[in-house]
C-alpha atoms as a PDB file:
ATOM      1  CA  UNK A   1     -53.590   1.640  -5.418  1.00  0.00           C
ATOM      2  CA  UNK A   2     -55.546   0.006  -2.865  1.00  0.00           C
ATOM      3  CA  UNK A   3     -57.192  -3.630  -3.548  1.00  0.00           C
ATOM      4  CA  UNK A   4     -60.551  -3.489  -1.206  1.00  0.00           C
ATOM      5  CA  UNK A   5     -62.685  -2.789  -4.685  1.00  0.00           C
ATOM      6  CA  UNK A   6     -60.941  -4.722  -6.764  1.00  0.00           C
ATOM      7  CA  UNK A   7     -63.193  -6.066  -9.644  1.00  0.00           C
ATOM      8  CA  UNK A   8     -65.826  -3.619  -8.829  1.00  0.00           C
ATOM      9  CA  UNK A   9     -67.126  -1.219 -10.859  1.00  0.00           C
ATOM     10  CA  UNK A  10     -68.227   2.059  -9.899  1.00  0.00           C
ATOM     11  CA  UNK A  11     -70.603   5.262 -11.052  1.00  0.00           C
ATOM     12  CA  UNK A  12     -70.235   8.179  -9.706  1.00  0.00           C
ATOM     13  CA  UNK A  13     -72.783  11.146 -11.352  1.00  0.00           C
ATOM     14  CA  UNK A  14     -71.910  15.176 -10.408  1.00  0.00           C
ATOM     15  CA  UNK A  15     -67.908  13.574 -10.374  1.00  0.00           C
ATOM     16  CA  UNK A  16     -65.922  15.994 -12.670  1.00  0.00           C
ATOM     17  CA  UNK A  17     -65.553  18.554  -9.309  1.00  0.00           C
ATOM     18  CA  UNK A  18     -65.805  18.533  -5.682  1.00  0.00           C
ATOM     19  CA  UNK A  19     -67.306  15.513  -3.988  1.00  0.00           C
ATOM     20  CA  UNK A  20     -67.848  14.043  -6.569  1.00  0.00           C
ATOM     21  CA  UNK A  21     -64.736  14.375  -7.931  1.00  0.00           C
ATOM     22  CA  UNK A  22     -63.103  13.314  -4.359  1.00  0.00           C
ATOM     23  CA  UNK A  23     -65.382  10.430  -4.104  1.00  0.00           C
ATOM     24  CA  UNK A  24     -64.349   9.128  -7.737  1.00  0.00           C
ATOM     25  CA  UNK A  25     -60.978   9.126  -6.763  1.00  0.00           C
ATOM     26  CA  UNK A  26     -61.227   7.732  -3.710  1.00  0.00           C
ATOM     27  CA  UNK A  27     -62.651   4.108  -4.755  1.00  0.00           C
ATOM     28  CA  UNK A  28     -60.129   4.169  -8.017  1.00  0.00           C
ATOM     29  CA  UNK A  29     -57.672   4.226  -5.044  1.00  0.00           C
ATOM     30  CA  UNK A  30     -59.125   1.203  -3.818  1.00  0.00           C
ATOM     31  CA  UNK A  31     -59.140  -0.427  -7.257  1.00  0.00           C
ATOM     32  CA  UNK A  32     -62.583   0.335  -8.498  1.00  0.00           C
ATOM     33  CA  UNK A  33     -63.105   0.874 -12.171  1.00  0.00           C
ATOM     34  CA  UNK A  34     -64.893   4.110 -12.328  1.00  0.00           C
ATOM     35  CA  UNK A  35     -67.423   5.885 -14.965  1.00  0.00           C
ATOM     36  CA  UNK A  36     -66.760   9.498 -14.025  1.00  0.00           C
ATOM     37  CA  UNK A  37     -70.256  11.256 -14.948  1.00  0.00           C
ATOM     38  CA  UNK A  38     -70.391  15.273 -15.076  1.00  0.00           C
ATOM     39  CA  UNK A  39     -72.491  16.951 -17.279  1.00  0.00           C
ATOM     40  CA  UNK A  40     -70.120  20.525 -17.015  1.00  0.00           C
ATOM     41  CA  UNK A  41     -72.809  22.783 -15.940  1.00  0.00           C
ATOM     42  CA  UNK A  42     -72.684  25.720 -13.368  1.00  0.00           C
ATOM     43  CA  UNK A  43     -73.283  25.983 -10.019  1.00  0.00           C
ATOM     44  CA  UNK A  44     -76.515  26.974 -10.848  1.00  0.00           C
ATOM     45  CA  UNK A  45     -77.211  24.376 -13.557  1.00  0.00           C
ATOM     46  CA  UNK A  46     -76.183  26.184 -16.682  1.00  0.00           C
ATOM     47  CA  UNK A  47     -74.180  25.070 -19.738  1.00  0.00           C
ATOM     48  CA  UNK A  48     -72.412  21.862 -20.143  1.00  0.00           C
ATOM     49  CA  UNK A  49     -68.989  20.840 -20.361  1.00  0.00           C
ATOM     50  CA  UNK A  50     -66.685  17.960 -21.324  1.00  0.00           C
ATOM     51  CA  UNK A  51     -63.810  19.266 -19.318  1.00  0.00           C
ATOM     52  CA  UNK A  52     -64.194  18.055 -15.877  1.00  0.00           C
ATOM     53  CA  UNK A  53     -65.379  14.490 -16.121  1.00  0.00           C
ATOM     54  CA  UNK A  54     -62.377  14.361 -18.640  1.00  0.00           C
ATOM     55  CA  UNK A  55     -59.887  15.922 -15.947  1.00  0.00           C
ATOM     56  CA  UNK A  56     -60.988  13.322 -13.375  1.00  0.00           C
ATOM     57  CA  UNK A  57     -60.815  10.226 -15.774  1.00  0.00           C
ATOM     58  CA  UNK A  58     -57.497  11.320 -17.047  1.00  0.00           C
ATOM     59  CA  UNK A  59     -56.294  11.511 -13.345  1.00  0.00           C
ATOM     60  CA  UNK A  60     -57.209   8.195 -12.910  1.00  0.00           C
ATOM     61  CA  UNK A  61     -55.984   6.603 -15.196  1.00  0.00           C
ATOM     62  CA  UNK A  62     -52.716   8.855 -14.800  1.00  0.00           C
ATOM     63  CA  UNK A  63     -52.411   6.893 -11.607  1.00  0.00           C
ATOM     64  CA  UNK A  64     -52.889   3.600 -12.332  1.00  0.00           C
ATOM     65  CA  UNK A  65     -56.576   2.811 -11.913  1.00  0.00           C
ATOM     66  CA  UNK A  66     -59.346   2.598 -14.959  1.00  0.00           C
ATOM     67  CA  UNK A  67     -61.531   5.352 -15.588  1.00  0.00           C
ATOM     68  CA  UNK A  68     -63.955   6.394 -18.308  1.00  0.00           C
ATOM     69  CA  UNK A  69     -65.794  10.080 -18.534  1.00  0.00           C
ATOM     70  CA  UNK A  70     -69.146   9.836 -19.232  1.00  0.00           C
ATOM     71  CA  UNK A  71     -71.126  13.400 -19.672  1.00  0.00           C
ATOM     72  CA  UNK A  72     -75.048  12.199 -20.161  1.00  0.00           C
ATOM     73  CA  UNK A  73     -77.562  14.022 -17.941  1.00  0.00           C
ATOM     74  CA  UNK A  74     -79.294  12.287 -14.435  1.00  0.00           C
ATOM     75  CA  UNK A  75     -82.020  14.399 -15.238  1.00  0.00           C
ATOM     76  CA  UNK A  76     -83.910  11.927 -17.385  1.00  0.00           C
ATOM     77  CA  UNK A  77     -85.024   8.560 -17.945  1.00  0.00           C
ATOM     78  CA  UNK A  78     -82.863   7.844 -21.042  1.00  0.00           C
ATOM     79  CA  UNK A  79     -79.884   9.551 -19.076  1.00  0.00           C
ATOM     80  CA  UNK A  80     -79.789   7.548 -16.620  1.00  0.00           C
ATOM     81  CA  UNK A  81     -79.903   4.954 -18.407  1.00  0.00           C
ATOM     82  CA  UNK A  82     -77.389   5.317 -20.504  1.00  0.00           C
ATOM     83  CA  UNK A  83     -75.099   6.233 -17.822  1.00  0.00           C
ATOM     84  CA  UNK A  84     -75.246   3.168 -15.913  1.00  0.00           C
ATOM     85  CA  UNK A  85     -75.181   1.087 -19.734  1.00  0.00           C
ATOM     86  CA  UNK A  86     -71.628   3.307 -20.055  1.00  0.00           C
ATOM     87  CA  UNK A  87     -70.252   1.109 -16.875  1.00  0.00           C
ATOM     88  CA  UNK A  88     -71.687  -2.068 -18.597  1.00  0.00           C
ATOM     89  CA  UNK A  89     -70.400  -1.631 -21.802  1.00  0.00           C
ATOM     90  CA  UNK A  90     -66.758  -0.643 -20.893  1.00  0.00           C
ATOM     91  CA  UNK A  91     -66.593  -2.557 -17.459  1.00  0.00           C
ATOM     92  CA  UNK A  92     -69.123  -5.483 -18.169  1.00  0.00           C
ATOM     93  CA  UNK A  93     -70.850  -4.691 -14.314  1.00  0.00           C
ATOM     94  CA  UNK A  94     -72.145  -2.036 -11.986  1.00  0.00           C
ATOM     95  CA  UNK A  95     -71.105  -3.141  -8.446  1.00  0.00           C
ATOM     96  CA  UNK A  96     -71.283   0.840  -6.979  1.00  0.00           C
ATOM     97  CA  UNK A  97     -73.337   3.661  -7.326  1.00  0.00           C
ATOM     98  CA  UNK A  98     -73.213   6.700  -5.800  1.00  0.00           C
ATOM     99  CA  UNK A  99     -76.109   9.641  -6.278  1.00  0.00           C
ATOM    100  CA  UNK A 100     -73.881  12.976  -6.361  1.00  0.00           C
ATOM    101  CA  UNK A 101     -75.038  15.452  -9.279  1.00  0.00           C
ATOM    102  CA  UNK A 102     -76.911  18.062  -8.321  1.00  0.00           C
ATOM    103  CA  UNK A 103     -76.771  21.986  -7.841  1.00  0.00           C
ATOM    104  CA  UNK A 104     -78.667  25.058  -6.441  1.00  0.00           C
ATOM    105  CA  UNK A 105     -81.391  27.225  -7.707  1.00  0.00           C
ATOM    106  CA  UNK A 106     -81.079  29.920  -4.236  1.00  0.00           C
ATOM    107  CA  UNK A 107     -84.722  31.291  -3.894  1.00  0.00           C
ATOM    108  CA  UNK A 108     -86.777  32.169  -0.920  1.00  0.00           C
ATOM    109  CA  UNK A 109     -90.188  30.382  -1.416  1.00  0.00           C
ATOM    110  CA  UNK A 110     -92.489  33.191  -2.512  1.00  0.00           C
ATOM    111  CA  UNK A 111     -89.966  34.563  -5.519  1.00  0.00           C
ATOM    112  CA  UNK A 112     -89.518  30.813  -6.623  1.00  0.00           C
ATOM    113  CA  UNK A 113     -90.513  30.186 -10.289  1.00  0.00           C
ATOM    114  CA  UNK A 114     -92.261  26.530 -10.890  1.00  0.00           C
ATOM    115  CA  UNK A 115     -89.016  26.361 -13.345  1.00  0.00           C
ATOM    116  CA  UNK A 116     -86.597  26.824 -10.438  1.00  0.00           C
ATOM    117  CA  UNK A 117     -88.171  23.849  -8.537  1.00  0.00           C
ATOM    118  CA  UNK A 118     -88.766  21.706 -11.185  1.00  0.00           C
ATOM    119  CA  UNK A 119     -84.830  21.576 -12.649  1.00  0.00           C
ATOM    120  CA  UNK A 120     -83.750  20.999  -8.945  1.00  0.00           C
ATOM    121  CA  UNK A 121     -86.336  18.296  -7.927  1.00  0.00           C
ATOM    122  CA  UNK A 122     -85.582  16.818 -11.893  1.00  0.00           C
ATOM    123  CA  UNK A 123     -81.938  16.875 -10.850  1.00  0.00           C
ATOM    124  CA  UNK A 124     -81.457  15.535  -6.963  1.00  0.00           C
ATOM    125  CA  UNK A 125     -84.570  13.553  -6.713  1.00  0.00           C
ATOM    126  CA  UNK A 126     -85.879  12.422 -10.024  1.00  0.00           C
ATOM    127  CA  UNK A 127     -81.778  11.959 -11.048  1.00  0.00           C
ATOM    128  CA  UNK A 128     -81.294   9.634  -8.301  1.00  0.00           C
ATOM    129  CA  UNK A 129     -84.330   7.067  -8.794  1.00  0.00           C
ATOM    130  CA  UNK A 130     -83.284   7.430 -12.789  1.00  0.00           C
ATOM    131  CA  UNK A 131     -80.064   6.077 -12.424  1.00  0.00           C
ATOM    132  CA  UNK A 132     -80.637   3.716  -9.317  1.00  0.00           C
ATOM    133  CA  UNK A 133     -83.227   1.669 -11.406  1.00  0.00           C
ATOM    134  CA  UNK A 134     -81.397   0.624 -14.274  1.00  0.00           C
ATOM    135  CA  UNK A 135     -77.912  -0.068 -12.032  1.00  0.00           C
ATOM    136  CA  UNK A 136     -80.691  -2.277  -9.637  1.00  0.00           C
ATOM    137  CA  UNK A 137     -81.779  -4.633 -12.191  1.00  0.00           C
ATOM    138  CA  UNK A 138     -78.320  -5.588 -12.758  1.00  0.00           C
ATOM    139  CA  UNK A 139     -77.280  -5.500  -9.224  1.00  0.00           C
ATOM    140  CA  UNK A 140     -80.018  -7.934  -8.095  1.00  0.00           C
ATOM    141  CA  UNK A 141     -78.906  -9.946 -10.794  1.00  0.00           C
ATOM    142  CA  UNK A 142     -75.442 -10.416  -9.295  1.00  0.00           C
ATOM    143  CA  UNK A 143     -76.710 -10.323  -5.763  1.00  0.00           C
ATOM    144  CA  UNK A 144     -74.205  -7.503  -4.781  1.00  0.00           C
ATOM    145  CA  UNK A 145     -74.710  -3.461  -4.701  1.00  0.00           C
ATOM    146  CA  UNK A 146     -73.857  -0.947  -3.016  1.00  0.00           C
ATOM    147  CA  UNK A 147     -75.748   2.292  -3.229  1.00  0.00           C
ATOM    148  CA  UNK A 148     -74.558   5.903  -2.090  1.00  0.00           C
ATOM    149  CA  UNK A 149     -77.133   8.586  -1.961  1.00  0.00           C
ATOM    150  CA  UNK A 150     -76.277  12.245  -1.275  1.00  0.00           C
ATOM    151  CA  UNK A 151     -78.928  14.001   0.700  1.00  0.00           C
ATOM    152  CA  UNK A 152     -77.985  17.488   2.691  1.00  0.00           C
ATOM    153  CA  UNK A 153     -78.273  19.356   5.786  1.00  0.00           C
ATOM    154  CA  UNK A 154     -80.784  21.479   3.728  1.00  0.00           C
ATOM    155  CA  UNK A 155     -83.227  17.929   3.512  1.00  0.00           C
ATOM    156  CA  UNK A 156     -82.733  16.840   7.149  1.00  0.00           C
ATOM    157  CA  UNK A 157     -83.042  20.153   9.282  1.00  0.00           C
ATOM    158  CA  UNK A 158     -84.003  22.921   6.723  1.00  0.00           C
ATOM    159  CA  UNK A 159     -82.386  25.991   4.972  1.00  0.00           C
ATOM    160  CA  UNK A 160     -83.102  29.226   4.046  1.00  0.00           C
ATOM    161  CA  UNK A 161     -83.879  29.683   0.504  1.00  0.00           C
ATOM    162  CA  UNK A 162     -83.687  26.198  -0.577  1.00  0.00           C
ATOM    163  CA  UNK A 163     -86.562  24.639  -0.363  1.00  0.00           C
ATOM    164  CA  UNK A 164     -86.946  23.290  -3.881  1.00  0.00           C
ATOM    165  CA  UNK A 165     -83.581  21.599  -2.689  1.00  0.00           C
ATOM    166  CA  UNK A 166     -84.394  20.891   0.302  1.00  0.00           C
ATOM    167  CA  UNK A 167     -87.539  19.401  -0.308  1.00  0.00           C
ATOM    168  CA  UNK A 168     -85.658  16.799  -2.845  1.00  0.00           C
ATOM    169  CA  UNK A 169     -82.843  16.187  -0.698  1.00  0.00           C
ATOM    170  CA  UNK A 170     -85.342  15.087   2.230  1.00  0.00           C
ATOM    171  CA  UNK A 171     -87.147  13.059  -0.400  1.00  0.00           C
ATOM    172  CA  UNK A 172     -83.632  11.597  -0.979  1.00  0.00           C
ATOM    173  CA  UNK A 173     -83.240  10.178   2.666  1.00  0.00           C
ATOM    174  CA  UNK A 174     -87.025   8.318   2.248  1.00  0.00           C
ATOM    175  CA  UNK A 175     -85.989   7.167  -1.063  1.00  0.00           C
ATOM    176  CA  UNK A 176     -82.706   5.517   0.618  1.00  0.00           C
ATOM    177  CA  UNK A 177     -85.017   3.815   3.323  1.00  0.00           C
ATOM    178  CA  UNK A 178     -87.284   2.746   1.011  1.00  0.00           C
ATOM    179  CA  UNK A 179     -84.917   0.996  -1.556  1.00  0.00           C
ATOM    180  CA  UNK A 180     -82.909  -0.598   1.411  1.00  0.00           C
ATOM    181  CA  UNK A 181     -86.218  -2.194   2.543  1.00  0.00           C
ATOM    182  CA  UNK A 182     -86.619  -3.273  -0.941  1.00  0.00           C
ATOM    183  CA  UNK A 183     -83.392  -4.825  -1.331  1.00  0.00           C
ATOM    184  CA  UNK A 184     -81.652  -5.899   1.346  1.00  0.00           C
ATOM    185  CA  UNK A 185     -82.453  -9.695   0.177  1.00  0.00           C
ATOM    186  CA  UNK A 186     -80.351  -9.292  -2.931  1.00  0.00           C
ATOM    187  CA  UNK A 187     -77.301  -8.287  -1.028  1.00  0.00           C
ATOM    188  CA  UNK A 188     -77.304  -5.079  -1.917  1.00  0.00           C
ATOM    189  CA  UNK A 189     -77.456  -1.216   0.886  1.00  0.00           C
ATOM    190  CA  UNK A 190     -78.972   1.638   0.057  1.00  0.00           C
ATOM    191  CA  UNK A 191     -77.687   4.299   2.299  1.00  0.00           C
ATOM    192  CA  UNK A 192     -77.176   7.915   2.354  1.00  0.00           C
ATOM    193  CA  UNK A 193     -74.883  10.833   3.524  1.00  0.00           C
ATOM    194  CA  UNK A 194     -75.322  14.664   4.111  1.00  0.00           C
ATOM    195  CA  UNK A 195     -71.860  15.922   3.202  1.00  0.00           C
ATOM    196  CA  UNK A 196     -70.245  19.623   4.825  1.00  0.00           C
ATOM    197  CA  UNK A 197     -67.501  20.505   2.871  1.00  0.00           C
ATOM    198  CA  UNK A 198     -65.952  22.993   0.908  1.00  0.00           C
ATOM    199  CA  UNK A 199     -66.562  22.643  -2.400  1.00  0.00           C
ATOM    200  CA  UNK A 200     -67.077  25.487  -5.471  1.00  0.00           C
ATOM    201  CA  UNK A 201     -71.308  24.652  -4.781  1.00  0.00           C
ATOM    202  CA  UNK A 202     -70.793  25.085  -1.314  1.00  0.00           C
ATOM    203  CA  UNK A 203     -68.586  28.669  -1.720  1.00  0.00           C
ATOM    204  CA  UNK A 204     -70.496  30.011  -4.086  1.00  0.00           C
ATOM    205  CA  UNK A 205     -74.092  29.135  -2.492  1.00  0.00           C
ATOM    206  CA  UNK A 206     -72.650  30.739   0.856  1.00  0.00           C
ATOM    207  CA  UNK A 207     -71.720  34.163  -1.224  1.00  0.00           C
ATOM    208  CA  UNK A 208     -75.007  34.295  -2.619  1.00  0.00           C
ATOM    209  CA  UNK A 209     -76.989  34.341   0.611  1.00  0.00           C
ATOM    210  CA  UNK A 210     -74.694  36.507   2.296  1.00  0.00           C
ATOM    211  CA  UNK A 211     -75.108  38.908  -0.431  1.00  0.00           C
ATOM    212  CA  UNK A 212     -79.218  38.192  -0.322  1.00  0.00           C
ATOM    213  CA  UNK A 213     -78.765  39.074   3.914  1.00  0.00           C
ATOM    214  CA  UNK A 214     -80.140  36.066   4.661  1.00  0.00           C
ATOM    215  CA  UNK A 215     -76.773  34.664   6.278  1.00  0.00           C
ATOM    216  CA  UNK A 216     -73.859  36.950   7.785  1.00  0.00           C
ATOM    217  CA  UNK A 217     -71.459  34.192   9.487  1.00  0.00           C
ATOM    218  CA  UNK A 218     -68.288  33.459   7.403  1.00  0.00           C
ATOM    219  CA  UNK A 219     -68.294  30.144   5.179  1.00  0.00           C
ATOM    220  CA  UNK A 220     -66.832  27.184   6.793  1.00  0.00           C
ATOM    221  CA  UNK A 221     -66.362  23.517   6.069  1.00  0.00           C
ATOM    222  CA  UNK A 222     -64.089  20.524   5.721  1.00  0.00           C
ATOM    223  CA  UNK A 223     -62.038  19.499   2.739  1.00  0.00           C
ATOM    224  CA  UNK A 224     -64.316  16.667   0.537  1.00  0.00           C
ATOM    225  CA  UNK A 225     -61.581  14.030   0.769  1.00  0.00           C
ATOM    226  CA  UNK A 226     -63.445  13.304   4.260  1.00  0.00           C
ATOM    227  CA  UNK A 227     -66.666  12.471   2.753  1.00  0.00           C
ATOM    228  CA  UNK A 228     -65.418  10.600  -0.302  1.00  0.00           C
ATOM    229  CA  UNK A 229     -63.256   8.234   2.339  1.00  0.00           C
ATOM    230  CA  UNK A 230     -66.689   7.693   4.108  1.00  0.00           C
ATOM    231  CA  UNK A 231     -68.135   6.938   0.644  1.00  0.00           C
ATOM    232  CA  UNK A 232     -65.610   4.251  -0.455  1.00  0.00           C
ATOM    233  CA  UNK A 233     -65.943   2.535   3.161  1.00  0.00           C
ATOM    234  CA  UNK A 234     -69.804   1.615   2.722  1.00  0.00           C
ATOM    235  CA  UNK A 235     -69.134   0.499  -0.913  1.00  0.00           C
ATOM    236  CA  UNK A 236     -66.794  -2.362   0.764  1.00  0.00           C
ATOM    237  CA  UNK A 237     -67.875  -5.509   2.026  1.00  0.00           C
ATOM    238  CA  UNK A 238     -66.950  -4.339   5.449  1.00  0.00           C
ATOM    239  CA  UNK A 239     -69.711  -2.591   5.172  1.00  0.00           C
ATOM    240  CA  UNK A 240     -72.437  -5.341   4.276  1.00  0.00           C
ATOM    241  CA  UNK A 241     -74.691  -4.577   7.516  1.00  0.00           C
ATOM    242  CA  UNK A 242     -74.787  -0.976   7.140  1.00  0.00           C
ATOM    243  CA  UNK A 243     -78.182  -0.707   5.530  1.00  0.00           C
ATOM    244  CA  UNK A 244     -80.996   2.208   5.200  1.00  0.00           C
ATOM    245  CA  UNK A 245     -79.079   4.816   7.602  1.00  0.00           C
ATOM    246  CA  UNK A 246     -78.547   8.594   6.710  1.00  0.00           C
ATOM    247  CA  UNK A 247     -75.151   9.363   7.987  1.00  0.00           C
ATOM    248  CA  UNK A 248     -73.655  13.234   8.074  1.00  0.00           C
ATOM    249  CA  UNK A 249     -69.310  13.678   7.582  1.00  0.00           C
ATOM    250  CA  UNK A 250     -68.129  16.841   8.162  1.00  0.00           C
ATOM    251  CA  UNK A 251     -64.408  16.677   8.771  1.00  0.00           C
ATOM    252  CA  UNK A 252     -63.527  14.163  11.217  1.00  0.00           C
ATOM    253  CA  UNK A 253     -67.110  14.037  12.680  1.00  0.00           C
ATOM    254  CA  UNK A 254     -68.957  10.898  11.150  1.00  0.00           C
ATOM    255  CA  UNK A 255     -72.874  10.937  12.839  1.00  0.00           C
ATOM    256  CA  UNK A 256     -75.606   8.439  12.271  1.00  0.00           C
ATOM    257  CA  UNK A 257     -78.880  10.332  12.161  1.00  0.00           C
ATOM    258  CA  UNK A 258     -81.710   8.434  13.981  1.00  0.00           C
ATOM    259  CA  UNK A 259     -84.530   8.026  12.034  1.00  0.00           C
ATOM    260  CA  UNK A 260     -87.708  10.191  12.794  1.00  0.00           C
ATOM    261  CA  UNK A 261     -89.610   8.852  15.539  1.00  0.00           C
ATOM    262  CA  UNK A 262     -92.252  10.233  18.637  1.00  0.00           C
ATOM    263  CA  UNK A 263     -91.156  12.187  21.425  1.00  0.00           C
ATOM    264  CA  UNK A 264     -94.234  12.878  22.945  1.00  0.00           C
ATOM    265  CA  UNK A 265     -97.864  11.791  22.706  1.00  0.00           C
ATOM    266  CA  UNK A 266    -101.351  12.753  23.458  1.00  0.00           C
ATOM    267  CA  UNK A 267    -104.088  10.143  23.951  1.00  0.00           C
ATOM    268  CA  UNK A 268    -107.777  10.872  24.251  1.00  0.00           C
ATOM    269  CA  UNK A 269    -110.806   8.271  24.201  1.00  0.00           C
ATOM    270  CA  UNK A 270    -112.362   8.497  20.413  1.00  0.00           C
ATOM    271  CA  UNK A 271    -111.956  11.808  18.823  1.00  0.00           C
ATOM    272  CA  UNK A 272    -110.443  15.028  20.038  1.00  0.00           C
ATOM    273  CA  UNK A 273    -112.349  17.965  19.972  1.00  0.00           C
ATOM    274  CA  UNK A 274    -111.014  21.375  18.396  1.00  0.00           C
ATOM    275  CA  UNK A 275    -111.605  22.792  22.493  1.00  0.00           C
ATOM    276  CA  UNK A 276    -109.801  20.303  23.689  1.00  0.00           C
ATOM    277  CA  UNK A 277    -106.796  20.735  21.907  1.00  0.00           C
ATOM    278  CA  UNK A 278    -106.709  24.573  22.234  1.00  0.00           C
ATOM    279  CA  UNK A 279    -106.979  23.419  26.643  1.00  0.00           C
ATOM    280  CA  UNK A 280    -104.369  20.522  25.993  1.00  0.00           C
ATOM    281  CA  UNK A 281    -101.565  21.192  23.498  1.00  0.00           C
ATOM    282  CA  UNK A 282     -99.680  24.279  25.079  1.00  0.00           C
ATOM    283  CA  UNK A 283     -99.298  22.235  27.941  1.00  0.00           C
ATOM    284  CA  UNK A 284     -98.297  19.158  25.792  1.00  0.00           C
ATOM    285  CA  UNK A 285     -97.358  18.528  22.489  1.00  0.00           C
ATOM    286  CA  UNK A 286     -96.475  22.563  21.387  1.00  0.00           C
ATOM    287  CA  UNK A 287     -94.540  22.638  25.044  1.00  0.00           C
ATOM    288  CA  UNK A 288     -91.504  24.226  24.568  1.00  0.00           C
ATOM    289  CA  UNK A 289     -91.397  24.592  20.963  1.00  0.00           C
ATOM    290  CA  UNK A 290     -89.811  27.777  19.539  1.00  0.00           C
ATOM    291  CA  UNK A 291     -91.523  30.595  19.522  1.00  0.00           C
ATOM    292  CA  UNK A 292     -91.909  31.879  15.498  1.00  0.00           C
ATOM    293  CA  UNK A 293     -90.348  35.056  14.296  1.00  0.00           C
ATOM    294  CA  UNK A 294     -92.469  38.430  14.577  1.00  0.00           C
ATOM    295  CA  UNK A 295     -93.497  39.255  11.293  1.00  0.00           C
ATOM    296  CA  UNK A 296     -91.467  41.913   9.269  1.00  0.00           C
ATOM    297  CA  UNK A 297     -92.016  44.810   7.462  1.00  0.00           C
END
């Protein structure tokens, strides 16, 4: 057992498999107390079970550290609160929090339900602001917090047949900029990380559109040990002036994203006019920008 975390205490939600799972274990090795949150379901969101946040805790404890499972759903108010009132009650403090749950409703935009976007957006997005506000009143108390979001390649470049995910992992990365703005007086980051590993999500979400045609390369990743060392690093105090960045960890590769800013700009004197543009912006601003696919049959 490590000692950087000792005397913190730690959330981690989606932690009963995979990152989460690596992530949990990671800052126990560092002598965090942990509340290992999984609510059992499927890939795809179905069912429940006790079984993996029970695994996790067990290992935990197994080797040395303190661990609780806790199995209440991100996916609503009361949930979230409840989850970060487990770490109170058994810990007495929430130091660390880390936005993991989630999984994958595969759709290509025009065959998505309203139902399929709604449980993902409820999940990813709407999961991470429910359990980030209750642990934030208690971190700004303390004047300490450290804040782990999980966003994905999906929010920051796109993917095919996620955008339901997509769209909430992207809201994800604002979110993180936003609540580091917010709090960065109280001593507490906000920051966030797009993961590549292999994980049973990532496996079985790569079968599925292979199956679906709409990708034919062979799955590929990086174990999630990688990620969750990345993880326990900003939750130390080495990592106080890390604050508001999106950062992706795939393997050994560890890159800071930049922040969206202008590449190019286009200035007229009052307002443009619709000719104007149609004379100006292939020579501009559309420059070079890829050409879309020809439509299919």
């Amino acid at each position: 057992m490590g000692y950087r975390l000792q005397g913190r205490t730690a959330v981690v939600t989606g932690a009963g498999r995979g990152i989460g799972r690596a992530i949990a274990l990671a800052l126990a090795a560092e002598g965090a107390a942990v509340v290992v949150n999984d609510l059992g379901t499927s890939p795809a969101g179905a069912g429940s079970s006790s079984a993996p946040a029970d695994d996790v805790a067990t290992e935990i404890r197994r080797q040395g550290g303190q661990a609780i499972a806790n199995y209440d759903t991100v996916a609503t108010a009361s949930g979230g609160e409840k989850i970060i009132a487990a770490a109170l009650d058994h810990f007495g403090s929430i130091d660390i929090l880390v936005n993991n749950a989630g999984f994958l409703r595969l759709r290509m935009i025009h065959n998505m339900s309203p139902e399929e976007w709604d449980e993902v957006v409820k999940v990813h997005l709407y999961g991470t602001f429910y359990c980030t506000r209750p642990a934030v009143t208690l971190m700004r108390k303390q004047r300490w917090g450290r804040i782990v979001n999980m966003t994905s390649g999906a929010g920051l470049t796109g993917a095919l047949g996620t955008s339901n995910y997509g769209a909430a992992k992207a809201g994800i990365v604002g979110f993180t900029r936003c609540c580091a703005m917010e709090l960065r007086g109280y001593g507490i980051t906000v920051n966030a990380i797009a993961p590549f590993a292999v994980t049973r999500l990532e496996e079985q979400t790569h079968e599925a559109l292979v199956k679906s045609g709409i990708i034919k390369f062979p799955a590929g990743g990086a174990p999630p040990e990688n990620v969750a060392i990345f993880t326990a690093y900003l939750a130390t105090e080495d990592a106080a002036a890390i604050n508001g960045c999106t950062f992706s960890v795939m393997g050994g590769r560890i890159d800071l994203n930049t922040d969206p800013v202008p590449v190019k700009s286009i200035f007229c004197k009052g307002r443009w006019t619709l000719e104007e543009l149609i004379d100006c912006m292939p020579h501009s601003l559309a420059e070079n920008l890829p050409k879309p696919a020809a439509p299919t049959d």
